[in-house]
PDB file of N, CA and C in Angstrom:
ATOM      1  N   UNK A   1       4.919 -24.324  -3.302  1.00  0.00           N
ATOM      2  CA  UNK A   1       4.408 -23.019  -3.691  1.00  0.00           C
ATOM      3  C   UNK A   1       3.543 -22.468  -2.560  1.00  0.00           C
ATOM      4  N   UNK A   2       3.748 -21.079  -2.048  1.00  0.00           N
ATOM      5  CA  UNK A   2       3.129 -20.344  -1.268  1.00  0.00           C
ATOM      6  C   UNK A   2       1.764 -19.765  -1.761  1.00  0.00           C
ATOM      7  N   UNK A   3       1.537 -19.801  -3.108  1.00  0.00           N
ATOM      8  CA  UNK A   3       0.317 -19.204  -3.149  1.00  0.00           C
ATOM      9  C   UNK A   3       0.301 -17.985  -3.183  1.00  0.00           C
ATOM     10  N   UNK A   4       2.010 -16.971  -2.819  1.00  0.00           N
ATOM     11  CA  UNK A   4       1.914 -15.469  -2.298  1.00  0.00           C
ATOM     12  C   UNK A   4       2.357 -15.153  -4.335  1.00  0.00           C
ATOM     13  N   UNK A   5       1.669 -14.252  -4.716  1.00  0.00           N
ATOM     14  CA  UNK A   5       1.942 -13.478  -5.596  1.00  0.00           C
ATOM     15  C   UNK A   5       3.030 -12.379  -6.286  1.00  0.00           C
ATOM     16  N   UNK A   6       4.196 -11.802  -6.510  1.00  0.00           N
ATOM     17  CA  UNK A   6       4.629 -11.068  -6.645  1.00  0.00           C
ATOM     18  C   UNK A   6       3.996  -9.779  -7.164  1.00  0.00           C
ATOM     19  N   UNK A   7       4.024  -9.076  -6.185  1.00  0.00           N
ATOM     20  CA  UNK A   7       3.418  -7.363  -6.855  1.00  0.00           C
ATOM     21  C   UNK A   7       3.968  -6.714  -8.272  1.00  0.00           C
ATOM     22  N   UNK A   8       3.217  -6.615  -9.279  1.00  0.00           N
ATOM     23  CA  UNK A   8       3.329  -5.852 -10.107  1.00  0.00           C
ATOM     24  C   UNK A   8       3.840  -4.334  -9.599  1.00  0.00           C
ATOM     25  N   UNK A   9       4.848  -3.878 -10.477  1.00  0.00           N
ATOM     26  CA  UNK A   9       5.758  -2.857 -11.030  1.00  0.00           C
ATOM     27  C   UNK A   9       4.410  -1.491 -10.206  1.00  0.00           C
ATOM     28  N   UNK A  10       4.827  -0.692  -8.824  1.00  0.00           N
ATOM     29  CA  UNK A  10       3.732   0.548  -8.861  1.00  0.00           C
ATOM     30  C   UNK A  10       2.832  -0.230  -7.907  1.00  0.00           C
ATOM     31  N   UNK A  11       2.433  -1.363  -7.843  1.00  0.00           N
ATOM     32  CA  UNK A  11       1.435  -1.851  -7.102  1.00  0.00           C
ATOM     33  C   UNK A  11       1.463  -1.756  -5.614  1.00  0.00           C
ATOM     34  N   UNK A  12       2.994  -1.680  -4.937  1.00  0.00           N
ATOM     35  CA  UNK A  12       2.850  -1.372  -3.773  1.00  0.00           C
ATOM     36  C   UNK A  12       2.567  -0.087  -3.397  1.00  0.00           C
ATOM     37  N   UNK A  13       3.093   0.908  -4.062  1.00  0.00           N
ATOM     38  CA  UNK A  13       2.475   2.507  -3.437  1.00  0.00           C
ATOM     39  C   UNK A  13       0.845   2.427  -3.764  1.00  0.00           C
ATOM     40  N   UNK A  14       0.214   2.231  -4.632  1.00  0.00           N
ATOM     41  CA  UNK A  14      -1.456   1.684  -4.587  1.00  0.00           C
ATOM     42  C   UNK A  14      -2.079   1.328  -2.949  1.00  0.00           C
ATOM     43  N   UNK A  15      -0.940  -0.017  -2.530  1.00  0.00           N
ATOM     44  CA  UNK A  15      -1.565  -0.775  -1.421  1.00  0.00           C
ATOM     45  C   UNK A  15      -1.294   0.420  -0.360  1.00  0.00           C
ATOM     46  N   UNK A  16       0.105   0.584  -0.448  1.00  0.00           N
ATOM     47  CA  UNK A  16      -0.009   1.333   0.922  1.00  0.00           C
ATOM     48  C   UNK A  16      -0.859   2.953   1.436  1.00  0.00           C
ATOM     49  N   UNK A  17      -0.821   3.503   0.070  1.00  0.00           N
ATOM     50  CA  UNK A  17      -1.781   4.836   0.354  1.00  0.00           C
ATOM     51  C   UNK A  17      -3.442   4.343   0.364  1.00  0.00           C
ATOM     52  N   UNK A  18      -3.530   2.825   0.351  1.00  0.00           N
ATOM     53  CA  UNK A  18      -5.134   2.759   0.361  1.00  0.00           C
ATOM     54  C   UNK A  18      -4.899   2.011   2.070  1.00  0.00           C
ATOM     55  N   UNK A  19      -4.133   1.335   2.222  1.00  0.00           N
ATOM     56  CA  UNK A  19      -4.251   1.000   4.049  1.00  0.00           C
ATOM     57  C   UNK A  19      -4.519   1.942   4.541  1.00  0.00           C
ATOM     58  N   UNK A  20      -3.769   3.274   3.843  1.00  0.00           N
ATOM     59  CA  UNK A  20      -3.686   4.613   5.229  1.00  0.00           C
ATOM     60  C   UNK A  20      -4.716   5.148   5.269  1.00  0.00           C
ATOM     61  N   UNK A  21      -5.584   5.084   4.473  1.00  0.00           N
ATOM     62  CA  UNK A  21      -6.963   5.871   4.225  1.00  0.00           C
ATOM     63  C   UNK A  21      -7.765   5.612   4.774  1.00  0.00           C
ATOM     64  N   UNK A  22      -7.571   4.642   6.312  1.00  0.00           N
ATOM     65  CA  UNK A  22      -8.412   5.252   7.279  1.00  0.00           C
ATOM     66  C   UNK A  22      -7.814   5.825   8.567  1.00  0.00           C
ATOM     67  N   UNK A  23      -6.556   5.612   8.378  1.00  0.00           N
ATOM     68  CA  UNK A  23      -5.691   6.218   9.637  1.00  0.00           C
ATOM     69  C   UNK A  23      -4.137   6.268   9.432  1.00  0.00           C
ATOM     70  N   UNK A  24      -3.678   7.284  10.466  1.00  0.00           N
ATOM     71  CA  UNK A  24      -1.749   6.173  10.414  1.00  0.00           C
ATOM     72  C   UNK A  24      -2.146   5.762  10.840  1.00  0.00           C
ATOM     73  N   UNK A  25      -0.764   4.297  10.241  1.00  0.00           N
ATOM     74  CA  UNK A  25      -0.369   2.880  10.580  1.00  0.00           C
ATOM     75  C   UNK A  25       1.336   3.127  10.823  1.00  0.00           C
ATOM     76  N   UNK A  26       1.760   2.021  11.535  1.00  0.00           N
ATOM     77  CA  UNK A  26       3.170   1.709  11.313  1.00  0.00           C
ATOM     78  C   UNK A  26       3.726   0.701  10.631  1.00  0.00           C
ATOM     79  N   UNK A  27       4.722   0.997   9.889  1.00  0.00           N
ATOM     80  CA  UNK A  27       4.818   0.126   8.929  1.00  0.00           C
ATOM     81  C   UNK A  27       4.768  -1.284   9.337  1.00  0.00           C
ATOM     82  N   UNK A  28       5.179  -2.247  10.467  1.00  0.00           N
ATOM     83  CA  UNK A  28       4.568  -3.603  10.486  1.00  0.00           C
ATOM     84  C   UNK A  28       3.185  -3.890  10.415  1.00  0.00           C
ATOM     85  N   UNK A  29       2.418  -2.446  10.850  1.00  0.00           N
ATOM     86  CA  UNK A  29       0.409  -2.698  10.303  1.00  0.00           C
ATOM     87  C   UNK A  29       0.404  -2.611   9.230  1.00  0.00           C
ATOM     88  N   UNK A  30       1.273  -1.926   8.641  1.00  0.00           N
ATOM     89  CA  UNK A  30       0.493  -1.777   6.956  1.00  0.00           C
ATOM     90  C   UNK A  30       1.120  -2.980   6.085  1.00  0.00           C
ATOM     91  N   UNK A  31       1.638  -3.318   6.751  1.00  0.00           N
ATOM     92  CA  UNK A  31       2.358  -4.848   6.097  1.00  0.00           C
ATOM     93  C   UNK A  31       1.338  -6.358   6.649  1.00  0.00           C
ATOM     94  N   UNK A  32       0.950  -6.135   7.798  1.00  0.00           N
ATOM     95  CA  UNK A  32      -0.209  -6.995   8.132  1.00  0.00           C
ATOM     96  C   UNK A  32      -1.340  -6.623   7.354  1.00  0.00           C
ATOM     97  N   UNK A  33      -1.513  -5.070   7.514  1.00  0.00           N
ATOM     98  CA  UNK A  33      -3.129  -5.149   7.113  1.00  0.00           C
ATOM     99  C   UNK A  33      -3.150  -5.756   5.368  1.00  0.00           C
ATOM    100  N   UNK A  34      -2.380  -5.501   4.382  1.00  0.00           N
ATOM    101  CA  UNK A  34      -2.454  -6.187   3.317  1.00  0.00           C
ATOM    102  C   UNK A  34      -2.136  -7.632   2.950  1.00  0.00           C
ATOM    103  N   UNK A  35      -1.772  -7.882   4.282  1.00  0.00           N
ATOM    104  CA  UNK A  35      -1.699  -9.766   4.047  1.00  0.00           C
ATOM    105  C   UNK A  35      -2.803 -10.081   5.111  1.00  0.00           C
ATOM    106  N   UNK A  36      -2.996  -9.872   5.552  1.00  0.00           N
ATOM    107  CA  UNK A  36      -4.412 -10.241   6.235  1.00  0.00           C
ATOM    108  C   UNK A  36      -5.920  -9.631   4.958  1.00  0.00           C
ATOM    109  N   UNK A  37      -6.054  -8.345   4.337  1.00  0.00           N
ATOM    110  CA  UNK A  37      -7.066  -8.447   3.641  1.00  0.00           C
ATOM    111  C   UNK A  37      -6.996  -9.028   2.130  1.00  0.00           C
ATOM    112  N   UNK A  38      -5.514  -9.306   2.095  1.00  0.00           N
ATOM    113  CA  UNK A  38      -6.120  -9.926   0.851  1.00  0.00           C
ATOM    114  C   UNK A  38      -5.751 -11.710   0.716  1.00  0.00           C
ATOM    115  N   UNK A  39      -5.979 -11.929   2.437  1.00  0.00           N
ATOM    116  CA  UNK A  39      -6.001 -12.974   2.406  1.00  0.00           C
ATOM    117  C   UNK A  39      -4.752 -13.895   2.363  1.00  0.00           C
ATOM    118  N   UNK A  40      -3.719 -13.845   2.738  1.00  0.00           N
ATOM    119  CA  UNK A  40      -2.185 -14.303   2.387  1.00  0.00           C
ATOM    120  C   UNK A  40      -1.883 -14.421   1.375  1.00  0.00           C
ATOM    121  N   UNK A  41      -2.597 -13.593   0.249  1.00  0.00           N
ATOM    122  CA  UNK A  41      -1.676 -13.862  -0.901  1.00  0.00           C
ATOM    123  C   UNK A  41      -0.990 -12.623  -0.849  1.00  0.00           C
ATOM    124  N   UNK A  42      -1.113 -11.356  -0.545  1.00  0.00           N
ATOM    125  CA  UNK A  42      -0.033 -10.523  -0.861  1.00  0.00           C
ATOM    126  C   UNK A  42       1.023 -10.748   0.530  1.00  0.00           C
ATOM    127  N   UNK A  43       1.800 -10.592   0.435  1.00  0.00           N
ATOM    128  CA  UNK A  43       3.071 -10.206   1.537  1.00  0.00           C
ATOM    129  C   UNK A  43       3.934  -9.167   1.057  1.00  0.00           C
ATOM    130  N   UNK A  44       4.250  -8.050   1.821  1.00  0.00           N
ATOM    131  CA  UNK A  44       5.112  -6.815   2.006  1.00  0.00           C
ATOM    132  C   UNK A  44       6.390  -7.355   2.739  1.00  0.00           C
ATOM    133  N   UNK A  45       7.599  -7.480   1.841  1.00  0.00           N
ATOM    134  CA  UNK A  45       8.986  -7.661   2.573  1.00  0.00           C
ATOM    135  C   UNK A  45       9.143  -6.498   3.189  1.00  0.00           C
ATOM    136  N   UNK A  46       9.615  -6.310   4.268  1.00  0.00           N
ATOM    137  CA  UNK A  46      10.332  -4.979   5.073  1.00  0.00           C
ATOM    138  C   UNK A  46      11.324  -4.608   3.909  1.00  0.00           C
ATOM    139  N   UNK A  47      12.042  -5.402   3.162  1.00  0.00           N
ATOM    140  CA  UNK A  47      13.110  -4.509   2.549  1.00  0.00           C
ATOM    141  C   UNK A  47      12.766  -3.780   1.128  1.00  0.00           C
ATOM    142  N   UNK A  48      10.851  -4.083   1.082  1.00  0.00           N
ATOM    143  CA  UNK A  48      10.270  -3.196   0.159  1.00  0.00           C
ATOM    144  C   UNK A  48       9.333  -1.977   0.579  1.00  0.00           C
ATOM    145  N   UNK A  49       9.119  -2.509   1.797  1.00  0.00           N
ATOM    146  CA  UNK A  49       8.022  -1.475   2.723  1.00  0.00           C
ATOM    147  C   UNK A  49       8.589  -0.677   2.962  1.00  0.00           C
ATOM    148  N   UNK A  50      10.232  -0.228   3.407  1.00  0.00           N
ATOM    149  CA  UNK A  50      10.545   0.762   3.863  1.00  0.00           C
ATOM    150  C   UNK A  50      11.176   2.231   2.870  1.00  0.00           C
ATOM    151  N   UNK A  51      11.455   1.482   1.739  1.00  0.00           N
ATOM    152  CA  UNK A  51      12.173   2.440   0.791  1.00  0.00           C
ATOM    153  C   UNK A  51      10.924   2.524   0.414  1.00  0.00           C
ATOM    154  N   UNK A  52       9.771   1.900   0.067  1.00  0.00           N
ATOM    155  CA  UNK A  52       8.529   2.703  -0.738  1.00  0.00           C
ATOM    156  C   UNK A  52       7.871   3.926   0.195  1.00  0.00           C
ATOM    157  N   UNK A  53       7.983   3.367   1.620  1.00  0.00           N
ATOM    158  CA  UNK A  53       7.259   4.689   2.113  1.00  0.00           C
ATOM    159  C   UNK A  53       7.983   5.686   2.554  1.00  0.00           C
ATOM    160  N   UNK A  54       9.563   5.843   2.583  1.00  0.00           N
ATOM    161  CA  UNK A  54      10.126   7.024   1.940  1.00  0.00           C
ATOM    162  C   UNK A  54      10.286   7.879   0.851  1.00  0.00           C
ATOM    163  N   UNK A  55      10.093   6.691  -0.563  1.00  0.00           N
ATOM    164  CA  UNK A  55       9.485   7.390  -1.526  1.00  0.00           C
ATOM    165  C   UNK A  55       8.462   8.280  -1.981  1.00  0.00           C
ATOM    166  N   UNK A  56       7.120   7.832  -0.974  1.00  0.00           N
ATOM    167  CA  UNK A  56       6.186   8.537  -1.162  1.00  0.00           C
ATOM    168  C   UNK A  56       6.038   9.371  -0.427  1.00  0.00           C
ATOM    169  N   UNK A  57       6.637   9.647   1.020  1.00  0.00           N
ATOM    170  CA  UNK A  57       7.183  10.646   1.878  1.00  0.00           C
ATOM    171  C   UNK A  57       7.944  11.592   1.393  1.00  0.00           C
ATOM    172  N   UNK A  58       8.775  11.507   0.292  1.00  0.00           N
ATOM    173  CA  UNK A  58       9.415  12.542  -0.367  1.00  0.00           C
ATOM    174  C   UNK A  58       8.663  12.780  -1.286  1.00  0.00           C
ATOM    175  N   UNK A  59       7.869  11.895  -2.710  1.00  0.00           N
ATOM    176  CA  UNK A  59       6.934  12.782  -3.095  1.00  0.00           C
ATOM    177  C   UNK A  59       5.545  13.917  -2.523  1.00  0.00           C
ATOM    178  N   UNK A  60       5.414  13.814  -1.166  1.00  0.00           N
ATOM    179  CA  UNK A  60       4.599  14.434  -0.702  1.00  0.00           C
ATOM    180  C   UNK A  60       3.255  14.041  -0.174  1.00  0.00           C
ATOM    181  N   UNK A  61       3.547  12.582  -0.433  1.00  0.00           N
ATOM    182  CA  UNK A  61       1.944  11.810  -0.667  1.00  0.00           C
ATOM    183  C   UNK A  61       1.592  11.183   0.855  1.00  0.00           C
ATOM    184  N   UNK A  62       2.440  11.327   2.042  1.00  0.00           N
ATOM    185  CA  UNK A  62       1.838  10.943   3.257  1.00  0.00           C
ATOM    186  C   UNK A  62       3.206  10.894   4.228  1.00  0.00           C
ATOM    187  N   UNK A  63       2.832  11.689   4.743  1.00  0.00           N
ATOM    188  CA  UNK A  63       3.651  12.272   5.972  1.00  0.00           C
ATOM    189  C   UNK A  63       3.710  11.415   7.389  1.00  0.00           C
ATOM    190  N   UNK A  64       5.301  11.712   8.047  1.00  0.00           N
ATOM    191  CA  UNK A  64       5.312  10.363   8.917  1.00  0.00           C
ATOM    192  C   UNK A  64       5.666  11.373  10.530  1.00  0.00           C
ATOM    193  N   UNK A  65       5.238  10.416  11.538  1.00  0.00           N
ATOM    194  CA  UNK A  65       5.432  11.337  12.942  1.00  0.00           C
ATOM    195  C   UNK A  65       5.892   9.710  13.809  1.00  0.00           C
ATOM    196  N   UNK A  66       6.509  10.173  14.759  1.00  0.00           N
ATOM    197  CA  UNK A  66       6.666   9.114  16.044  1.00  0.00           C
ATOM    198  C   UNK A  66       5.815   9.325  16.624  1.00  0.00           C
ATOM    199  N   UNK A  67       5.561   8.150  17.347  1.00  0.00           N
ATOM    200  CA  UNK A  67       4.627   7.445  18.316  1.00  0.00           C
ATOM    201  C   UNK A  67       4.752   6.614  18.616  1.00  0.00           C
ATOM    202  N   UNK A  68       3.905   6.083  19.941  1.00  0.00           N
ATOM    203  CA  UNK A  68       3.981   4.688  20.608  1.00  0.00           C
ATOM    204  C   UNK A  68       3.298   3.583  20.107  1.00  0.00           C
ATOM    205  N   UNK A  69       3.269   2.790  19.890  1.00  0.00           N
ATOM    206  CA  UNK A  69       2.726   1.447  19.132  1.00  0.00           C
ATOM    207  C   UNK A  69       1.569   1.096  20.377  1.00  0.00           C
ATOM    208  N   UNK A  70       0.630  -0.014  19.831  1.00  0.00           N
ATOM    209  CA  UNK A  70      -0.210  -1.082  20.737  1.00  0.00           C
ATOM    210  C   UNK A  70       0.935  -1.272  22.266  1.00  0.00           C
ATOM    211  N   UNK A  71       1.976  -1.961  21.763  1.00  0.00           N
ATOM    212  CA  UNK A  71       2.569  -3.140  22.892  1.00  0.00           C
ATOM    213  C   UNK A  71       4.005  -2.075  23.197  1.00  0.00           C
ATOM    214  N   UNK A  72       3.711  -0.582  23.437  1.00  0.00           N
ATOM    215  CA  UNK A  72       4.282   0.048  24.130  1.00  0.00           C
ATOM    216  C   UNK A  72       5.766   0.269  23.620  1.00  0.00           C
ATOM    217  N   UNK A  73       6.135   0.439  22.001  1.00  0.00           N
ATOM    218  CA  UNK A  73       7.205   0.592  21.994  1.00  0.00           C
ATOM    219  C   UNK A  73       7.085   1.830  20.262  1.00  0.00           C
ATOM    220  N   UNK A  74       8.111   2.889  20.742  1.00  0.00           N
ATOM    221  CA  UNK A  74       8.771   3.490  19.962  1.00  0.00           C
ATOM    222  C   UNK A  74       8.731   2.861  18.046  1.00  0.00           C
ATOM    223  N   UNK A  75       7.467   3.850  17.491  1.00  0.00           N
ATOM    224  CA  UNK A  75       7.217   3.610  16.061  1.00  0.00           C
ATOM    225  C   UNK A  75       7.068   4.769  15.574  1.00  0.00           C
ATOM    226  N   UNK A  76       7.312   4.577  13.792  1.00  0.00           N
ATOM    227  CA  UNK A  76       7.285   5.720  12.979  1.00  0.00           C
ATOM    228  C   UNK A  76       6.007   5.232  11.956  1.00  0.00           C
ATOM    229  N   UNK A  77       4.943   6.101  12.718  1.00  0.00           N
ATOM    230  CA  UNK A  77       3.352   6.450  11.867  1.00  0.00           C
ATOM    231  C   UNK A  77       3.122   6.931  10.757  1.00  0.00           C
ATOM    232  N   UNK A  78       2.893   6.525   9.809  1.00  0.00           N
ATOM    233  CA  UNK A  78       2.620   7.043   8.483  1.00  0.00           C
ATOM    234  C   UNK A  78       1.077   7.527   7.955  1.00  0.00           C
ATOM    235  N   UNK A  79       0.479   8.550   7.558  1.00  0.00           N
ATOM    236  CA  UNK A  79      -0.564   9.330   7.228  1.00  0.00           C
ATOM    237  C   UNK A  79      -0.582   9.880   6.099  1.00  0.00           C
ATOM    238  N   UNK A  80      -1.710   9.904   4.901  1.00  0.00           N
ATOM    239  CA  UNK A  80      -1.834  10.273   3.982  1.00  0.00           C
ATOM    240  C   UNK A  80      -2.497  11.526   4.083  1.00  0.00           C
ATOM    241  N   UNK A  81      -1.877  12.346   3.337  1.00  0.00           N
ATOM    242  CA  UNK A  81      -1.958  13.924   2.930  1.00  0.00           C
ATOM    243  C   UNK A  81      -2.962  14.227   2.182  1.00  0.00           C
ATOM    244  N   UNK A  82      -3.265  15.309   2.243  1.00  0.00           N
ATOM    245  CA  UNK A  82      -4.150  15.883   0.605  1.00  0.00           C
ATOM    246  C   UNK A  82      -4.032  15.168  -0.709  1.00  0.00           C
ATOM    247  N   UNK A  83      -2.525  15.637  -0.692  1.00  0.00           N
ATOM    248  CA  UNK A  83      -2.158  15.326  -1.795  1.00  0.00           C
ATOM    249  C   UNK A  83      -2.250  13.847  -2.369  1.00  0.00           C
ATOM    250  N   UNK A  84      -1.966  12.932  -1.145  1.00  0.00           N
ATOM    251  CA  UNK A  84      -1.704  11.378  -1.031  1.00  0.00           C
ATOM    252  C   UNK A  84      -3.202  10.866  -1.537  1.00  0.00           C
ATOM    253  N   UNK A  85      -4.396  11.524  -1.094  1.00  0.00           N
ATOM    254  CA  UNK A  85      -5.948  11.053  -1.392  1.00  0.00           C
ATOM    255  C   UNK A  85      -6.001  11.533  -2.606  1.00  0.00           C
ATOM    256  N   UNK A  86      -5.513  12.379  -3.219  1.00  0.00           N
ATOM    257  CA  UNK A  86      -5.222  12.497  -4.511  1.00  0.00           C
ATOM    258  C   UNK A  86      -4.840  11.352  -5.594  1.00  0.00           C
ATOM    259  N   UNK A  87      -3.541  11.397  -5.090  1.00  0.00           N
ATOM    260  CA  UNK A  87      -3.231  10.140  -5.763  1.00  0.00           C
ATOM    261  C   UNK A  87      -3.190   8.738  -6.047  1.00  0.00           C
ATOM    262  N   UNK A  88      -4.284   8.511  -4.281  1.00  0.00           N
ATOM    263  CA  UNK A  88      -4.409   7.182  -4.337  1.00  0.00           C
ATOM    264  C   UNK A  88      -6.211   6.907  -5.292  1.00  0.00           C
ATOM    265  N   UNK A  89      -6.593   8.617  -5.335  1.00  0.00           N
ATOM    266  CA  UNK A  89      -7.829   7.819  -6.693  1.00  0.00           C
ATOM    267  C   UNK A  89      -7.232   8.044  -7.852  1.00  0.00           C
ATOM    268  N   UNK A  90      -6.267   8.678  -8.203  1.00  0.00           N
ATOM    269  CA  UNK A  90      -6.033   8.746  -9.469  1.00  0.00           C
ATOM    270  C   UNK A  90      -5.425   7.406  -9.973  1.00  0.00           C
ATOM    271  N   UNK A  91      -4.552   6.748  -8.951  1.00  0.00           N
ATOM    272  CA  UNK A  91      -4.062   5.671  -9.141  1.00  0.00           C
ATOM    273  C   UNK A  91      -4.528   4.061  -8.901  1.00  0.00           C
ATOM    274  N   UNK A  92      -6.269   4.525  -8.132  1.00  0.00           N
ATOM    275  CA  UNK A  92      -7.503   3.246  -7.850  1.00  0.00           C
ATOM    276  C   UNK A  92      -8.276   3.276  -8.988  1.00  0.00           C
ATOM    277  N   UNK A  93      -8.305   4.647 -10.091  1.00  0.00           N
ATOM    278  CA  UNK A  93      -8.942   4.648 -11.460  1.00  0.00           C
ATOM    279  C   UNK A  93      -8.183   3.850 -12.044  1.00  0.00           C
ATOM    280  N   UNK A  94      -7.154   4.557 -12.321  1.00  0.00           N
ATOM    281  CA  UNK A  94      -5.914   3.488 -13.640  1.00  0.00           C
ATOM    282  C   UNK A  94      -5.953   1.936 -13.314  1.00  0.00           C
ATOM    283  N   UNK A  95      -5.874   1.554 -11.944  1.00  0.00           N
ATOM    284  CA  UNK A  95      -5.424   0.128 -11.538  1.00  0.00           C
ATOM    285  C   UNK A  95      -6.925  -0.394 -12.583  1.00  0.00           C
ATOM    286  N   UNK A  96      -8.323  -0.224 -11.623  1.00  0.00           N
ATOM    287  CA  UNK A  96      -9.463  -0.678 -11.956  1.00  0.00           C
ATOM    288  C   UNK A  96      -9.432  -0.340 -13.907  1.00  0.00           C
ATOM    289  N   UNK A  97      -8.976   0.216 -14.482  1.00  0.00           N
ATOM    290  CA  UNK A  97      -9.515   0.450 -16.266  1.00  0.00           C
ATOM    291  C   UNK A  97      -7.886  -0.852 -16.597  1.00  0.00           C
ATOM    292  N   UNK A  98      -6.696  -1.227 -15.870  1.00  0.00           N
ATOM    293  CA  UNK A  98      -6.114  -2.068 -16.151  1.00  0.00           C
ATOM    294  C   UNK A  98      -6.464  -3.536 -15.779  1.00  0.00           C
ATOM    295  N   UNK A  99      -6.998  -3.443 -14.828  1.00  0.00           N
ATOM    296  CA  UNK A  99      -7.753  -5.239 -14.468  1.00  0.00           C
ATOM    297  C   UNK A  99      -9.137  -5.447 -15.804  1.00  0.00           C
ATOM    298  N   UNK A 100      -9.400  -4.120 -15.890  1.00  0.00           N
ATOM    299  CA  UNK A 100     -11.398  -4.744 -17.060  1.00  0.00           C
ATOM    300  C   UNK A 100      -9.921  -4.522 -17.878  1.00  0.00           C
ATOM    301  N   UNK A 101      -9.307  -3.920 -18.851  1.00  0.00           N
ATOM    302  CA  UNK A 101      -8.839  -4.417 -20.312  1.00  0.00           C
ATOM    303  C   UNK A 101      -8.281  -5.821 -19.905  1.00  0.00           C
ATOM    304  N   UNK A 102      -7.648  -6.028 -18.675  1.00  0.00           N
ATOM    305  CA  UNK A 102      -6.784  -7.483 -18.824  1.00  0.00           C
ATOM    306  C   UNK A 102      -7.457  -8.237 -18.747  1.00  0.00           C
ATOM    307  N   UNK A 103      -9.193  -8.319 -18.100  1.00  0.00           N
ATOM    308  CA  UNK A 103      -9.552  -9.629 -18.149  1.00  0.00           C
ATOM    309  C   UNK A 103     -10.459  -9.551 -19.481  1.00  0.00           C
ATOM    310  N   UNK A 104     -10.489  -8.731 -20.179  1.00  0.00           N
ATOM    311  CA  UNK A 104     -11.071  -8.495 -21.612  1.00  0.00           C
ATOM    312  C   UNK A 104     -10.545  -9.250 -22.517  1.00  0.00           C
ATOM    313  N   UNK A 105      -9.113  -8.922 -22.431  1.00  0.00           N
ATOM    314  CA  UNK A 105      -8.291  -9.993 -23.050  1.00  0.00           C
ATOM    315  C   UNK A 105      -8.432 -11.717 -22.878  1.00  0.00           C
ATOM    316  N   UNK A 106      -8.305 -11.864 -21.378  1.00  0.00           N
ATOM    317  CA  UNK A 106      -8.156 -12.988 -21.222  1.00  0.00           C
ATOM    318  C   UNK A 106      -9.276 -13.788 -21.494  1.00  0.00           C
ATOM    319  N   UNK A 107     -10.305 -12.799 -21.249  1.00  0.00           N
ATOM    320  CA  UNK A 107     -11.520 -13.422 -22.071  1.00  0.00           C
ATOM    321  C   UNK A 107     -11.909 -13.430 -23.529  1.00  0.00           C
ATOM    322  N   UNK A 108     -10.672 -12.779 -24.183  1.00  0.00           N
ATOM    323  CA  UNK A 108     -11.069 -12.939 -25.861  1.00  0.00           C
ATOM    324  C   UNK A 108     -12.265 -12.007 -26.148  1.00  0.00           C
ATOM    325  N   UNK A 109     -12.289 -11.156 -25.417  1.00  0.00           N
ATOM    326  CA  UNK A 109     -13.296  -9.899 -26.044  1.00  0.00           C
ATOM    327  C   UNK A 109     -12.616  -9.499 -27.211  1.00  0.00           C
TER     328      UNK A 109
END
């Protein structure tokens, strides 16, 4: 056993509009930066990272440009929108009121 977690249903558009919220990233950073902060338990497959952040590129929630990477090579930068800081508190409220009922439960409140 790896110890790595499977993401709940919605949980990756959460992670990735909160990486971007201090800059673009390219998608191999925003796939590091959430296994590096939460410590190796989350991991981002590429073959989930890339259809989610077209998804949210077509909903409107963070817009993508080319650019050059660190180590000098041809990447596609991803940046959160108006709209995207929008939805990443509307969707950091809901997460946070679903972790206190679940551990309410688990604690037999």
């Amino acid at each position: 056993m790896t110890g790595r977690i499977e993401l709940p249903q919605g949980t990756l558009d959460l992670l990735i509009l909160r990486t971007l919220l201090p800059g673009p990233q390219h998608g191999w950073a925003i796939s590091e930066r959430v296994q590096q902060v939460s410590s190796e338990v989350l991991s981002i497959q590429q073959g989930s990272l890339y259809p989610a952040l077209h998804r949210l590129e077509r909903r409107g929630w963070i817009k993508a440009e080319w650019g050059t990477s660190d180590n000098n090579r041809r990447a596609k930068y991803y940046e959160l929108t108006r709209t995207g800081r929008k939805q990443l508190d509307a969707e950091t409220e809901a997460w946070r009121k679903l972790a206190v009922a679940v551990e309410q439960v688990l604690e037999g409140a």
